[in-house]
C-alpha atoms as a PDB file:
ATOM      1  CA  UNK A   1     -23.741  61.699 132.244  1.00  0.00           C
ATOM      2  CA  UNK A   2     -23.007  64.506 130.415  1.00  0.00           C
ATOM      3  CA  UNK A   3     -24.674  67.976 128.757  1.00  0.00           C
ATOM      4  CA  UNK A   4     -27.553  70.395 129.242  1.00  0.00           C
ATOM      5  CA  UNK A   5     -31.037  68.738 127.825  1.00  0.00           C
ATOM      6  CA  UNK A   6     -33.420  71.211 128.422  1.00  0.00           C
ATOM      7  CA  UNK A   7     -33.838  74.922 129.504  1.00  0.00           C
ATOM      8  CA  UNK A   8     -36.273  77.448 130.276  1.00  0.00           C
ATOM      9  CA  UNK A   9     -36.099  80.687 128.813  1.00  0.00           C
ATOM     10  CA  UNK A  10     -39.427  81.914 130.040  1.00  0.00           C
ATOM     11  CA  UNK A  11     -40.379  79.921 133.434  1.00  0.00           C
ATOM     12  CA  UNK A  12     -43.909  81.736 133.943  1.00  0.00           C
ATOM     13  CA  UNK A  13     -45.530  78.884 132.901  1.00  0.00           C
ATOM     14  CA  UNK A  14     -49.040  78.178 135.188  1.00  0.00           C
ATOM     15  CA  UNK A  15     -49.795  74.433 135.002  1.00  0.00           C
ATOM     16  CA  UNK A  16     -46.968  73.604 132.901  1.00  0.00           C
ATOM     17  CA  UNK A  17     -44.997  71.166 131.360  1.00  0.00           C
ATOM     18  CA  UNK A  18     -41.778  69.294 129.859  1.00  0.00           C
ATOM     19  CA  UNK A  19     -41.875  66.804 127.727  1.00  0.00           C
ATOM     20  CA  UNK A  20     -39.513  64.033 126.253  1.00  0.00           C
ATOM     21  CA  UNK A  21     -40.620  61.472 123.828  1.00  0.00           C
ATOM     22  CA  UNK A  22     -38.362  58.938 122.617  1.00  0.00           C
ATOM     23  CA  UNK A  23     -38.647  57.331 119.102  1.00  0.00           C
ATOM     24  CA  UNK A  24     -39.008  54.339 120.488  1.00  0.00           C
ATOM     25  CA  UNK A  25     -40.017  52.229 123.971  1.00  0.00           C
ATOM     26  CA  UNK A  26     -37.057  52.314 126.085  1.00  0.00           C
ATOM     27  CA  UNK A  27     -36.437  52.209 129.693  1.00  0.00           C
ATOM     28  CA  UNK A  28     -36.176  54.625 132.190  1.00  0.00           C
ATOM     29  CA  UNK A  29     -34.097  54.528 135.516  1.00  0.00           C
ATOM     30  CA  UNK A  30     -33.800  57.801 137.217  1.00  0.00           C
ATOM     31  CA  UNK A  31     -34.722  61.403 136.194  1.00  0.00           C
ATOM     32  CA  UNK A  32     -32.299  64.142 137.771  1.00  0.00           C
ATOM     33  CA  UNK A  33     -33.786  67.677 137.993  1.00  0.00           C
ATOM     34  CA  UNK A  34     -31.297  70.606 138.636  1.00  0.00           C
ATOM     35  CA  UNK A  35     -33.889  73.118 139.935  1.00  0.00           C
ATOM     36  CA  UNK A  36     -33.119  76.798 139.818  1.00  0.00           C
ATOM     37  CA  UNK A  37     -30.526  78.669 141.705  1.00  0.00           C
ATOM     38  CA  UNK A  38     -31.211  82.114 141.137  1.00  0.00           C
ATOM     39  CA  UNK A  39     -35.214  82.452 142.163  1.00  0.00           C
ATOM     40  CA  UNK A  40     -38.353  80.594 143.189  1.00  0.00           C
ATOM     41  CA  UNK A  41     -36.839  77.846 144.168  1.00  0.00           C
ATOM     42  CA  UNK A  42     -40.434  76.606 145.920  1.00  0.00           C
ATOM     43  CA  UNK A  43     -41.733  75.989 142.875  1.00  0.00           C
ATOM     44  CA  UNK A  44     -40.384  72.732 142.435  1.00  0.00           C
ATOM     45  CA  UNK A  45     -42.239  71.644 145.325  1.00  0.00           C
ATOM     46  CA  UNK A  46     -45.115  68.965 144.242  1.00  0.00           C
ATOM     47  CA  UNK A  47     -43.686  68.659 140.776  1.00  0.00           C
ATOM     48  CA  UNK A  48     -44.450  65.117 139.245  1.00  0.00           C
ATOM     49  CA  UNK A  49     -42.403  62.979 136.617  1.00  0.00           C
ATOM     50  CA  UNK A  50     -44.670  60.005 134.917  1.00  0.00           C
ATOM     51  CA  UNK A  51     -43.032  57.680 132.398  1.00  0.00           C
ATOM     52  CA  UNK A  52     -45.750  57.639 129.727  1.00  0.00           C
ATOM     53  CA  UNK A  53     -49.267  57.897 132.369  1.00  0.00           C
ATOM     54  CA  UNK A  54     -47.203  56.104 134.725  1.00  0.00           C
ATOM     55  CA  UNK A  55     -46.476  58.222 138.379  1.00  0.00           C
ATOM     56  CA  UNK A  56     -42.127  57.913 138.963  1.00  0.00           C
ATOM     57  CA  UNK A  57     -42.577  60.230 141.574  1.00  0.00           C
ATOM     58  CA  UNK A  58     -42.938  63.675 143.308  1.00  0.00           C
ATOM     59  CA  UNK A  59     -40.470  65.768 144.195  1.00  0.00           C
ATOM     60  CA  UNK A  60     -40.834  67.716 147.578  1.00  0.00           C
ATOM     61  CA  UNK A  61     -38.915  71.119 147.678  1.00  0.00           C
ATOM     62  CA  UNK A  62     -35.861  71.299 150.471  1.00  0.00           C
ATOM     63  CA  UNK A  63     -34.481  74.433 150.988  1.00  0.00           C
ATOM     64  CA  UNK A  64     -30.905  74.562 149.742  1.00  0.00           C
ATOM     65  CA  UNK A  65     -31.425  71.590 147.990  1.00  0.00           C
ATOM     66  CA  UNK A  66     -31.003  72.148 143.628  1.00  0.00           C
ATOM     67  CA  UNK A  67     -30.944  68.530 142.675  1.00  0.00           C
ATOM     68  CA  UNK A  68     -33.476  65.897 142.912  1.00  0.00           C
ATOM     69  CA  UNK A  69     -33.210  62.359 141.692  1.00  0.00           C
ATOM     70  CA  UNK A  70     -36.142  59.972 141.694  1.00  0.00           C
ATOM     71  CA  UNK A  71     -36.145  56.533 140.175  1.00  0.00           C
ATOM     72  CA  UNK A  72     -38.477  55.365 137.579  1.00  0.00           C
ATOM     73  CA  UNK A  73     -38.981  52.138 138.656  1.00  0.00           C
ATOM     74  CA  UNK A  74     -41.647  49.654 138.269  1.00  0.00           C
ATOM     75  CA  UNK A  75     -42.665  46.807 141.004  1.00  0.00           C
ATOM     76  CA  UNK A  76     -40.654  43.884 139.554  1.00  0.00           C
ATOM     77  CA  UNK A  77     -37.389  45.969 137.714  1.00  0.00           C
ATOM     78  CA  UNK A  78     -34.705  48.914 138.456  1.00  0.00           C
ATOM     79  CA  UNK A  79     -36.509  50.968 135.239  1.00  0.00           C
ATOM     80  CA  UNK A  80     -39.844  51.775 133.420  1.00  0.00           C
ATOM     81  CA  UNK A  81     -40.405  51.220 129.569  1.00  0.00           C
ATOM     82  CA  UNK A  82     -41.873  54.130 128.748  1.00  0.00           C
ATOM     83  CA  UNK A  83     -42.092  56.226 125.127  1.00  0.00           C
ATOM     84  CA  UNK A  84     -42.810  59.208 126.700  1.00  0.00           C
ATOM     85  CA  UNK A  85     -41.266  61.283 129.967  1.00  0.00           C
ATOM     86  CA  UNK A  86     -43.026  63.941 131.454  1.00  0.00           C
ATOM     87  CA  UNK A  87     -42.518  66.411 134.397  1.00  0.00           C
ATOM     88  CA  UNK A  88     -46.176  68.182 134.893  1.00  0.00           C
ATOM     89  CA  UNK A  89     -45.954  71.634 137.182  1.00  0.00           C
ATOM     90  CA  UNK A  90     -47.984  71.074 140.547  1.00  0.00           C
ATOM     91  CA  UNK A  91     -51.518  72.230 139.956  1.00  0.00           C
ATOM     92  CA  UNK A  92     -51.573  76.194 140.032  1.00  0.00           C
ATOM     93  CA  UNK A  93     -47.932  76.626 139.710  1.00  0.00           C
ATOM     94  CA  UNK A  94     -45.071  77.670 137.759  1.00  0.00           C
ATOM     95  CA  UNK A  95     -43.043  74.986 136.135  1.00  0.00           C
ATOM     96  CA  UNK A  96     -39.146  76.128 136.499  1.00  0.00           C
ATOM     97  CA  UNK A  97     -36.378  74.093 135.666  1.00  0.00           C
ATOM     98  CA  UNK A  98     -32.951  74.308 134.935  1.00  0.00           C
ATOM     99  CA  UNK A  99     -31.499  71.084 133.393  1.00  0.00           C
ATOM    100  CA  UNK A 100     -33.187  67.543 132.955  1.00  0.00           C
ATOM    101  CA  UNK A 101     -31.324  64.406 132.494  1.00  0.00           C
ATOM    102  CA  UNK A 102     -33.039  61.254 132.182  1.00  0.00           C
ATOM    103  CA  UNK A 103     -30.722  57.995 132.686  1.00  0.00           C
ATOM    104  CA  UNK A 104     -30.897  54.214 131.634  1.00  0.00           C
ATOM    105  CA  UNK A 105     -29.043  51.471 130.186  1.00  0.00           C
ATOM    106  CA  UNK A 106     -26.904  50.006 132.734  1.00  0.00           C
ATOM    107  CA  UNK A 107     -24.129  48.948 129.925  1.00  0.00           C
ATOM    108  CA  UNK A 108     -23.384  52.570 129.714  1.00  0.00           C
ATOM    109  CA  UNK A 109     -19.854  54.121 130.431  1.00  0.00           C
ATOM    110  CA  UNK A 110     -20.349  56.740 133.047  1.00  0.00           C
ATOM    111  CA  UNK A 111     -19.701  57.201 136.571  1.00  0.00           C
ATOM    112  CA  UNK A 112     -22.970  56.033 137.627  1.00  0.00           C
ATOM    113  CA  UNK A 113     -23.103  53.224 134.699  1.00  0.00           C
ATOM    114  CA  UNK A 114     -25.818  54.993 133.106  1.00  0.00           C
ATOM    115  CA  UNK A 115     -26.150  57.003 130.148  1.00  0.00           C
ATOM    116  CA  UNK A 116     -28.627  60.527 129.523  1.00  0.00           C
ATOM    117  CA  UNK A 117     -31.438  59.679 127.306  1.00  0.00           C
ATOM    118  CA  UNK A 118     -32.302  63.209 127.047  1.00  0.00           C
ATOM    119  CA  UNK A 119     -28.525  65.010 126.235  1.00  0.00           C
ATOM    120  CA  UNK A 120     -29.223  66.419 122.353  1.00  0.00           C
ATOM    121  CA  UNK A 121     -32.892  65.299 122.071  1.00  0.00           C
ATOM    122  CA  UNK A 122     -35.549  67.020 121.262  1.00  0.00           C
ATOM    123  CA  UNK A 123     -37.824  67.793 123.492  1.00  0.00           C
ATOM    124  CA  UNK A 124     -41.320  69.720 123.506  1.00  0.00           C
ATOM    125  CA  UNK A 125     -42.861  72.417 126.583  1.00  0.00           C
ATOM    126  CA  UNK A 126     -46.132  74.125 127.041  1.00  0.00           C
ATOM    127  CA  UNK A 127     -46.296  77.633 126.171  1.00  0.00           C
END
């Protein structure tokens, strides 16, 4: 897995979100979130990640900790079909991130055998 997918230039965003819609249904396995280094680190704390309205998970701030993996899983397979990815800013709180990757397809070449859905995407934010 490879690339930057998504930065923030302004992270004062209350109530916030990313977004990353894909052109067509495809399945999710695990959403890495590099949080920031330089400031405000807390804020990741209570930050969800749904695959279309679906709940992946929440991440739980760790202090020294700047990467956060949670699986996108469903109850019966490794991944979620999903058209939509979304990371939604705990309620009353900034949404500050540094880089996104979202991985699948277990075919793929890469160290972890799966590929980032999100490198050279487009994807959308709330302003």
């Amino acid at each position: 897995s490879s690339g930057i997918n998504a930065e923030y230039g302004n992270g004062d965003l209350v109530d916030r979100w990313w977004n990353l819609k894909f052109p067509e249904p495809t399945a999710i396995n695990k959403v890495v979130i590099y949080n920031r280094e330089d400031c405000c680190e807390d804020r990741i704390d209570g930050v969800k990640i749904y695959a279309d309205r679906e709940l992946c998970g929440k991440i739980n701030y760790v202090e020294g900790q700047n990467v956060y993996k949670k699986s996108c899983s469903s109850d019966t397979t490794e991944y979620r079909i999903a058209t939509n990815l979304r990371i939604e800013a705990a309620e009353g709180t900034y949404l500050t991130l540094c880089e996104v990757k979202v991985l699948s397809d277990p075919n793929a070449l890469s160290a972890d055998n799966l590929v980032n859905l999100a490198y050279n995407k487009p994807t959308s934010q709330s302003s």
